[in-house]
Each structure stands twice: as C-alpha cells, then as structure tokens.
C-alpha atoms as a PDB file:
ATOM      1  CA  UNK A   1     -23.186 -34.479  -1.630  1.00  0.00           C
ATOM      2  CA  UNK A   2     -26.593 -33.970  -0.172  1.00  0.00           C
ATOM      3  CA  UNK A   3     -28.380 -31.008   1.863  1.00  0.00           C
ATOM      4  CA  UNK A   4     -25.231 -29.493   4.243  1.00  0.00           C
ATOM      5  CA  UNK A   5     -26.513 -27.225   6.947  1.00  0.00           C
ATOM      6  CA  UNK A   6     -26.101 -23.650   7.207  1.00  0.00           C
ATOM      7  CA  UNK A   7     -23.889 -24.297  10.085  1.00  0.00           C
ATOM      8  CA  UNK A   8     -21.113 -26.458   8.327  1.00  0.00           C
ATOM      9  CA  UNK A   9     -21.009 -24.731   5.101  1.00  0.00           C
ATOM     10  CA  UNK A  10     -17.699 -22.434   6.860  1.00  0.00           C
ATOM     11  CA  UNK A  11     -15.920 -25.775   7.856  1.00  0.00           C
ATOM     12  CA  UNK A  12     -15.960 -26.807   4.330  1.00  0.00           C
ATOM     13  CA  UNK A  13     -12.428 -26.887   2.250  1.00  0.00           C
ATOM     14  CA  UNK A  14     -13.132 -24.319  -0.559  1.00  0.00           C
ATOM     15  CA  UNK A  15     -12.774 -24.989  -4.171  1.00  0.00           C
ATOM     16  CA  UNK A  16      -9.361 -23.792  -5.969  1.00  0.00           C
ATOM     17  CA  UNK A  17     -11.426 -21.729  -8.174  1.00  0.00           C
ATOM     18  CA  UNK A  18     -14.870 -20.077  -8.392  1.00  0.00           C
ATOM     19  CA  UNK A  19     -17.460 -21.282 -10.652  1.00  0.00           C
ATOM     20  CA  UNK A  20     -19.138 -18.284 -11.023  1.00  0.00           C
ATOM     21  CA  UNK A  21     -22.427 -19.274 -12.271  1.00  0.00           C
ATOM     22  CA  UNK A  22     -25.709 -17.678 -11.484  1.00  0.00           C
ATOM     23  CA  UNK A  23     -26.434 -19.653  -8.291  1.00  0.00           C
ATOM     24  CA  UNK A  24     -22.602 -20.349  -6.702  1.00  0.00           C
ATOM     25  CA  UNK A  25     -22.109 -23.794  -5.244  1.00  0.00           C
ATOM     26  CA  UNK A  26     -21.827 -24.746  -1.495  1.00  0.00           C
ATOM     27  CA  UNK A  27     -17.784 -25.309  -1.846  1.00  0.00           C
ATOM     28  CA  UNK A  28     -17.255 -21.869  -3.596  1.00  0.00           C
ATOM     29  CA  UNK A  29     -14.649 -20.044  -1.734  1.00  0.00           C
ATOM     30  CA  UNK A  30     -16.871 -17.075  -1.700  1.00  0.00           C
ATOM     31  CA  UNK A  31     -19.579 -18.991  -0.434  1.00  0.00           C
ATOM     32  CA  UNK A  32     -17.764 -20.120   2.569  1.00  0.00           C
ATOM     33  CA  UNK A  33     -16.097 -16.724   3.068  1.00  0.00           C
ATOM     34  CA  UNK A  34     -19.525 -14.888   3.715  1.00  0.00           C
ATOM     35  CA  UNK A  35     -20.637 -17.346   5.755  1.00  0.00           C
ATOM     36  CA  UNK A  36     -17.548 -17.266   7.884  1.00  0.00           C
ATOM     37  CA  UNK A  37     -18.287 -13.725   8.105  1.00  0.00           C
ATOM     38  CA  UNK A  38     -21.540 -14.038   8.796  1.00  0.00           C
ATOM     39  CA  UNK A  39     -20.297 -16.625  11.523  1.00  0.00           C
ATOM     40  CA  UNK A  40     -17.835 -14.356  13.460  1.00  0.00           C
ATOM     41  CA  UNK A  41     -21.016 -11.710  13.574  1.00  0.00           C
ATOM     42  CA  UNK A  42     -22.317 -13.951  15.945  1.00  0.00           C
ATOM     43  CA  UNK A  43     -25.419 -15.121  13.273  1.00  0.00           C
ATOM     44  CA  UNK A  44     -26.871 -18.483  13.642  1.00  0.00           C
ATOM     45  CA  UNK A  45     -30.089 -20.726  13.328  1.00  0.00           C
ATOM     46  CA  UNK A  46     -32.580 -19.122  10.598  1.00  0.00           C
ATOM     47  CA  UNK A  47     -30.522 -16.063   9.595  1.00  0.00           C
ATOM     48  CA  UNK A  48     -27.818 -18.122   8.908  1.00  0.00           C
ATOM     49  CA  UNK A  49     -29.968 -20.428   6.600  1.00  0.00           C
ATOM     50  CA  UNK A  50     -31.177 -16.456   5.031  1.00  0.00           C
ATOM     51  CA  UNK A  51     -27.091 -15.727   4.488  1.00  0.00           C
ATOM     52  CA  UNK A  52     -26.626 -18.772   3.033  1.00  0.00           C
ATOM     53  CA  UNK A  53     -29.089 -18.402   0.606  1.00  0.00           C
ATOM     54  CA  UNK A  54     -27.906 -14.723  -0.449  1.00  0.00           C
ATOM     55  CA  UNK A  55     -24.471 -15.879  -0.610  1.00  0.00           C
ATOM     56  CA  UNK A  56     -25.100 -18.389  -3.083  1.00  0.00           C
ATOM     57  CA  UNK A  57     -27.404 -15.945  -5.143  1.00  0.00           C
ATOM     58  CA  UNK A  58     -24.829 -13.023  -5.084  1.00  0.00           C
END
C-alpha cells in the first residue's frame, strides 16, 4: 500500500472490522473517523500528520 498522506487517510473505505492491535492500521474505521473529525475542525498540513499519528497509537 505504501506511505498515504495525512490528507487522504478520511477518503479511504474503512475496514468491516477493527483490528485492534497496539498501533491501528491506516484503513481502521476508527482511524479514518478521527481524522474526519479532525478534518471538519478545520486541521490540516503538520497537525494533521500529529492526529494521524495519535489516532493510530490510541
């Protein structure tokens, strides 16, 4: 799959169900649920990269 940017991760199509391992994956549907939060607060360029990386360690 590669790097994705911080950016895309909300566009992704979620998983059907969570992993739930230590560090989630990019297509975890809670994943791309905080970021789409994050998104609608108006965050972008390195605080989005920051969100990204706390919602995958959460």
């Amino acid at each position: 799959m590669g790097k994705i940017k911080a950016e895309k991760v909300s566009g992704l199509k979620p998983k059907k169900k969570c992993c739930r391992k230590k560090t989630r994956c990019i297509k975890c549907p809670v994943v791309i649920m905080r970021m789409k939060k994050l998104e609608n607060q108006g965050v972008s360029g390195k605080d989005l990269k920051k969100g990204l990386k706390k919602a995958r360690s959460a």
